[in-house]
Protein backbone atom coordinates (compact mmCIF):
# COMPACT_ATOMS: atom_id res chain seq x y z
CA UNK A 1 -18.30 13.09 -18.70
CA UNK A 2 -15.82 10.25 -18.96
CA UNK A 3 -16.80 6.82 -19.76
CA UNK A 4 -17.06 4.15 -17.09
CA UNK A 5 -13.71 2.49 -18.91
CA UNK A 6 -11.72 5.83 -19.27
CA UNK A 7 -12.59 6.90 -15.61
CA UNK A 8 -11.33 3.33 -14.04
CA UNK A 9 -8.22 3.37 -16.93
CA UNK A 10 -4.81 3.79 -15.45
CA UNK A 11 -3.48 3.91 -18.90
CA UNK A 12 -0.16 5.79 -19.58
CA UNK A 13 0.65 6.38 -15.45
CA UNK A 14 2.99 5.02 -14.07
CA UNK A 15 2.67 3.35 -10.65
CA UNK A 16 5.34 2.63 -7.48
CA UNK A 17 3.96 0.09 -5.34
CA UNK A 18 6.27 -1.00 -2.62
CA UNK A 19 5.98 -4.20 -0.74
CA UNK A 20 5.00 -5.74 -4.16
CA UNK A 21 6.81 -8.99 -4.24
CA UNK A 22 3.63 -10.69 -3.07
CA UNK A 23 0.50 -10.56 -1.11
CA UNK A 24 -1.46 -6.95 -1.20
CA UNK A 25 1.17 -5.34 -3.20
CA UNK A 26 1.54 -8.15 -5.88
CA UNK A 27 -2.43 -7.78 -6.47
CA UNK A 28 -2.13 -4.62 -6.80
CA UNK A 29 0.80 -4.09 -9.09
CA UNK A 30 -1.50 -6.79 -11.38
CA UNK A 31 -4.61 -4.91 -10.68
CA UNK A 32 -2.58 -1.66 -11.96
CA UNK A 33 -1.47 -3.50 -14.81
CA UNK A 34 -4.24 -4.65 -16.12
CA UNK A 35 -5.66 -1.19 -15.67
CA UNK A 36 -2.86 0.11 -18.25
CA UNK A 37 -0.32 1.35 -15.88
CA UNK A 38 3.68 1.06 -16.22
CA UNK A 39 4.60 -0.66 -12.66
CA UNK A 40 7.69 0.07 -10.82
CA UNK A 41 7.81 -2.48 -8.05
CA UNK A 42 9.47 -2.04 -4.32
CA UNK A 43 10.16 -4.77 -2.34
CA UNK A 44 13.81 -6.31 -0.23
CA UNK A 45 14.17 -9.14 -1.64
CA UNK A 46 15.77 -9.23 -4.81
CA UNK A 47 14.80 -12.67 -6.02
CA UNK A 48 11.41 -13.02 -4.83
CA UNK A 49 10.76 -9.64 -6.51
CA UNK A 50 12.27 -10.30 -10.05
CA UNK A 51 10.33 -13.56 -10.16
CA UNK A 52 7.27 -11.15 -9.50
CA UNK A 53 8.29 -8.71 -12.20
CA UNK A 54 8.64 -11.60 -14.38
CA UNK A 55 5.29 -12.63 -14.16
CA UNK A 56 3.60 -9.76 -14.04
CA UNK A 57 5.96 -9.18 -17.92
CA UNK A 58 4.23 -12.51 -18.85
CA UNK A 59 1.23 -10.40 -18.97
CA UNK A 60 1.94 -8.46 -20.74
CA UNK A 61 2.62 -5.70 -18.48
CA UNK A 62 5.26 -2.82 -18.32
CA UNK A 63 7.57 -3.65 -15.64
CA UNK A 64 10.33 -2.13 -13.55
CA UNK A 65 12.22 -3.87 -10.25
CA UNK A 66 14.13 -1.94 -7.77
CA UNK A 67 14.95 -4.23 -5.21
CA UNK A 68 14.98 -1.50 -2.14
CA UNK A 69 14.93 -1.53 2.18
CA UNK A 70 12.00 1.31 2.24
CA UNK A 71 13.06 1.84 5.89
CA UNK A 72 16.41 2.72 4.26
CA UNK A 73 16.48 6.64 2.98
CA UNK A 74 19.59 6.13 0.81
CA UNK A 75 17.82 3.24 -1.04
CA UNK A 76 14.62 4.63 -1.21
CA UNK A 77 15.93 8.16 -3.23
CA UNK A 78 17.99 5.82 -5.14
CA UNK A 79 15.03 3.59 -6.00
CA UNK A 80 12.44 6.59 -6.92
CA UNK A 81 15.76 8.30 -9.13
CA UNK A 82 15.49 4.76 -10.59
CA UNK A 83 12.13 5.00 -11.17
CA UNK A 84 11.91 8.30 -13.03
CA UNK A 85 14.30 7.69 -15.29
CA UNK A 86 12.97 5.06 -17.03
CA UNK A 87 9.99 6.32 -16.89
CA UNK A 88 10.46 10.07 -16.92
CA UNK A 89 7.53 10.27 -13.92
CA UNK A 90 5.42 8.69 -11.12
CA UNK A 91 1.96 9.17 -10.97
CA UNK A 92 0.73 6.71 -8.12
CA UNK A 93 2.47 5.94 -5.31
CA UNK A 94 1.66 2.94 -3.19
CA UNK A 95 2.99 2.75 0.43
CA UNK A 96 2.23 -0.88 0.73
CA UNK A 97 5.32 -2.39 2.40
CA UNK A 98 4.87 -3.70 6.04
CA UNK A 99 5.53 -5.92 8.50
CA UNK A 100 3.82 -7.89 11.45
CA UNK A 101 5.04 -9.24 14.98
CA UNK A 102 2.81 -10.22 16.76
CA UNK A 103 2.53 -10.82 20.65
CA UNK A 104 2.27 -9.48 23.54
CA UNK A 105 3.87 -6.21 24.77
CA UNK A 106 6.66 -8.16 26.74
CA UNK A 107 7.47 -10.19 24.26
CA UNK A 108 8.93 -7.04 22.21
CA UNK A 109 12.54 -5.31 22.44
CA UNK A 110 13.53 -1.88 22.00
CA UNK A 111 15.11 -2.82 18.20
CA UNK A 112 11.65 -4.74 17.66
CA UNK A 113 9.62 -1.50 17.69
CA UNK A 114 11.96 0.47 15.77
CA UNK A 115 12.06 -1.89 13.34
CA UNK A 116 8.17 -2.41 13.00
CA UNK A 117 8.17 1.75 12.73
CA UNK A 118 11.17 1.93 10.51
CA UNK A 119 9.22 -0.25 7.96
CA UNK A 120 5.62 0.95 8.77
CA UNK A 121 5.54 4.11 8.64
CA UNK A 122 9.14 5.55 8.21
CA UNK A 123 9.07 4.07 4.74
CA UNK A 124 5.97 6.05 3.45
CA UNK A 125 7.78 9.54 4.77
CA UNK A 126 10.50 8.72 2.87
CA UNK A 127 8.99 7.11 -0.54
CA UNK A 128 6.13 10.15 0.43
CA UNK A 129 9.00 12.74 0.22
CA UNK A 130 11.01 11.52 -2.43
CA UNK A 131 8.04 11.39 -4.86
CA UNK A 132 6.35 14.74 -3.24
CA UNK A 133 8.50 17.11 -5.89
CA UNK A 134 7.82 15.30 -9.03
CA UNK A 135 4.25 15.14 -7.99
CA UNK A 136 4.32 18.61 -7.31
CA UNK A 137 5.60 19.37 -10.98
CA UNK A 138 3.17 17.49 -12.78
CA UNK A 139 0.54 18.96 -10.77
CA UNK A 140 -1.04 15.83 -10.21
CA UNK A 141 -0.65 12.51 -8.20
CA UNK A 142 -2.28 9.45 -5.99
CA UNK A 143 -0.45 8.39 -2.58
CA UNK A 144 -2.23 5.38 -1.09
CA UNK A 145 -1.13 4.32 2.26
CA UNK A 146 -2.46 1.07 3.20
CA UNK A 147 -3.13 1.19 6.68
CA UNK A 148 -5.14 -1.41 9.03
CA UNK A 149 -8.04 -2.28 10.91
CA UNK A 150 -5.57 -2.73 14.07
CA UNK A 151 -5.14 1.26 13.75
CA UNK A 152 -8.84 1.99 14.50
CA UNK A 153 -9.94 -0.86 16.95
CA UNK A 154 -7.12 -2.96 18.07
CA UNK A 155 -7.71 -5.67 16.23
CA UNK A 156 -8.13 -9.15 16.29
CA UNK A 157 -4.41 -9.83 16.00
CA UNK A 158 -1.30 -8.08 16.28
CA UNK A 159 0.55 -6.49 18.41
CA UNK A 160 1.10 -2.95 20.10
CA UNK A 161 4.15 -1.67 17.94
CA UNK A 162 2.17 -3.03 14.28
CA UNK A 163 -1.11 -0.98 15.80
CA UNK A 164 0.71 2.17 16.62
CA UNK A 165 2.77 2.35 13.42
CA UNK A 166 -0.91 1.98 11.40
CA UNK A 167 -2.31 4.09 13.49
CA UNK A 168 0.22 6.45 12.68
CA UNK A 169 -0.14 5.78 9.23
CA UNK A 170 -3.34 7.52 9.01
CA UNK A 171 -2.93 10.78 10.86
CA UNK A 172 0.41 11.19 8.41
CA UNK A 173 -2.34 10.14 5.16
CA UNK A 174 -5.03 13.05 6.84
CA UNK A 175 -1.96 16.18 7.28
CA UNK A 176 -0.48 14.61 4.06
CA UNK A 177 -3.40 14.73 2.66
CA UNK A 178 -4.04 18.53 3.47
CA UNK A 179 -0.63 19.73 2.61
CA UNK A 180 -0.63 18.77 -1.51
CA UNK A 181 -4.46 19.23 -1.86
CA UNK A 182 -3.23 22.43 -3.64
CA UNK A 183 -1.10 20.88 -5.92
CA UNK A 184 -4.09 18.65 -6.79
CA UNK A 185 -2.37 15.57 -5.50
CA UNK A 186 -4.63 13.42 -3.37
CA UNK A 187 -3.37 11.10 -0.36
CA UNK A 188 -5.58 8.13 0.97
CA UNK A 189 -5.42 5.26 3.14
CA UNK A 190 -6.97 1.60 3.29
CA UNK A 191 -7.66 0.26 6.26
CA UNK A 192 -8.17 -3.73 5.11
CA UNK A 193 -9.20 -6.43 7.96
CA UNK A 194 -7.95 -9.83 8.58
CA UNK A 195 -6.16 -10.45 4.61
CA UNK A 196 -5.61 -14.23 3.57
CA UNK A 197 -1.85 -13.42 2.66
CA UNK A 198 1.49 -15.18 4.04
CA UNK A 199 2.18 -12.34 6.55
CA UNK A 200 -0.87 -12.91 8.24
CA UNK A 201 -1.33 -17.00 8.27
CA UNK A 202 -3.57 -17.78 10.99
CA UNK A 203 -3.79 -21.38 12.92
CA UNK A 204 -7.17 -23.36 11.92
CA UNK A 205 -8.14 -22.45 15.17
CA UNK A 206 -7.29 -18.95 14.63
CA UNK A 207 -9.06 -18.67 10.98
CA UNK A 208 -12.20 -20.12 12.05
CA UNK A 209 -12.59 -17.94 15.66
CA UNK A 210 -11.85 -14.52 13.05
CA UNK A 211 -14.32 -15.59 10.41
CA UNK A 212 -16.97 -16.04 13.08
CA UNK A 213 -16.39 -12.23 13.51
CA UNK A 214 -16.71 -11.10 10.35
CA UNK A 215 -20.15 -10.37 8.93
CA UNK A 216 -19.63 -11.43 5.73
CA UNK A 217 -18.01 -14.83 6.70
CA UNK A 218 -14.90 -14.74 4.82
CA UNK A 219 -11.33 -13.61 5.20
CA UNK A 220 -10.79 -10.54 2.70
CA UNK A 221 -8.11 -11.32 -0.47
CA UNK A 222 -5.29 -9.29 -1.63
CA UNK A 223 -7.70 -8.48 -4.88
CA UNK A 224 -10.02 -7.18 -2.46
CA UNK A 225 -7.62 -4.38 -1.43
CA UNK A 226 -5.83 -4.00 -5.05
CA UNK A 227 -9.49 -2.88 -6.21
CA UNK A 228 -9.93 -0.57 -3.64
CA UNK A 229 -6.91 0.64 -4.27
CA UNK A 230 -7.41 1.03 -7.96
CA UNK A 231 -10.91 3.19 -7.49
CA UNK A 232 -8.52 5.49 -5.40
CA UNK A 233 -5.91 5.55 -7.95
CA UNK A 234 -8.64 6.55 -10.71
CA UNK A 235 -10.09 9.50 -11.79
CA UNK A 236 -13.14 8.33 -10.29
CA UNK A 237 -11.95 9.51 -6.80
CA UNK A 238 -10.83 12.24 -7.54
CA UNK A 239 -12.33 14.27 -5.14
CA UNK A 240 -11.35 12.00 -2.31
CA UNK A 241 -8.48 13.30 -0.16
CA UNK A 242 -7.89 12.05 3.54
CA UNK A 243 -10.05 9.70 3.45
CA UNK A 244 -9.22 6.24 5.04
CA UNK A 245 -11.76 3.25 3.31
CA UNK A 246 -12.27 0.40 5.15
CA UNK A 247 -12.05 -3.32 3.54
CA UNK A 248 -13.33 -5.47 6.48
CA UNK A 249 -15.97 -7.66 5.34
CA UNK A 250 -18.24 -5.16 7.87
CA UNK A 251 -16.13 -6.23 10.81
CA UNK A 252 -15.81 -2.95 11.67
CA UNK A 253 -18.72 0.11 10.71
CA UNK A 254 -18.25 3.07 10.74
């Protein structure tokens, strides 16, 4: 049996987290790091990202940037071919990169939803795909989809196109999921709550009505959902596939 600091280590793997620029996906490309893992990070914009990577380098850590559109397939192949060559594989996968309009059904054009689905959930077919075959060869691997609360309930904010592509999110994760079991790859979602990140800034008004909802009284962190995502990442879940974990602060129980 593995110790308690070999089964949490990430040591030697090597990591794509998109989205990791800041918020969720910054804490967990530091969570990684600090696990051992080499970190390839995903996110649009260039200069935000490199400021990231350097940072996270500060550390100490092992650190690649691919500035990338995920909703673009061209740039996503071109990011992952990045990716294994310097690093010769991938052995986590993070589908982190998303974003949020939020409003009211009329408030949304045609190019609005496609844009929320391009980015939602288009980019973790592709990234999914790309790093599928290498996977595949190794005969090992982690996707992690990070999902939302919105898929399951609703929400507390949001908007129809951000709840759909979620909600998507996590039937792809379950069939996913099903299809590489065999090639002992596993493929889980986190479903997090209302996260205190930039995306999601929230009026006074607005913070203190959603934190009267939550059971444990707080808004969740980015760490929150970086350490769930590291237990999934670990050989300590192995055995988990399909599974979506929730990170509400009880919010929601299921």
């Amino acid at each position: 049996m593995s110790s308690l600091d070999t089964l949490f280590s990430l040591q030697a793997r090597v990591a794509l987290i998109t989205g990791a620029s800041r918020g969720i996906g910054f804490a967990v490309a530091r969570i990684f790091g600090a696990a051992g893992a080499r970190l390839a990070l995903v996110a649009r914009d260039a200069a935000r990202l490199e400021q990231a990577a350097e940072q996270l380098r500060g550390q100490g850590y092992t650190v690649l940037a691919c500035a990338c559109d995920v909703s673009a397939e061209t740039e996503v192949n071109s990011a992952v071919a990045s990716v294994r060559a310097q690093f010769g594989r991938i052995d986590i996968l993070v589908n982190n990169a998303g974003i949020l309009q939020a409003g009211h059904i009329t408030d949304f054009s045609a190019a609005d939803w496609e844009r929320m689905i391009a980015v939602n959930l288009n980019s973790a077919f592709y990234l999914s795909r790309a790093v599928a075959p290498l996977m595949i060869e190794q005969k090992s691997g982690r996707i992690l989809n990070i999902s939302s609360l919105t898929a399951q309930t609703g929400g507390v904010s949001g908007s129809v196109q951000y709840a759909a592509s979620k909600g998507a999110l996590l039937s792809f994760t379950k069939t996913l999921a099903r299809d590489l079991a065999p090639h002992h790859i596993t493929v889980n979602a986190i479903a997090p709550g209302q996260i205190e990140t930039d995306m999601g800034a929230l009026s006074d008004e607005a913070r203190a009505r959603i934190v009267g909802m939550i059971p444990l009284g707080r808004l969740g962190t980015p760490e929150d959902i970086a350490y769930a995502a590291l237990f999934l990442a670990s050989d300590a879940a192995s055995y988990i596939t399909g599974a979506t974990i929730d990170v509400n602060g009880g919010i929601l129980k299921r």
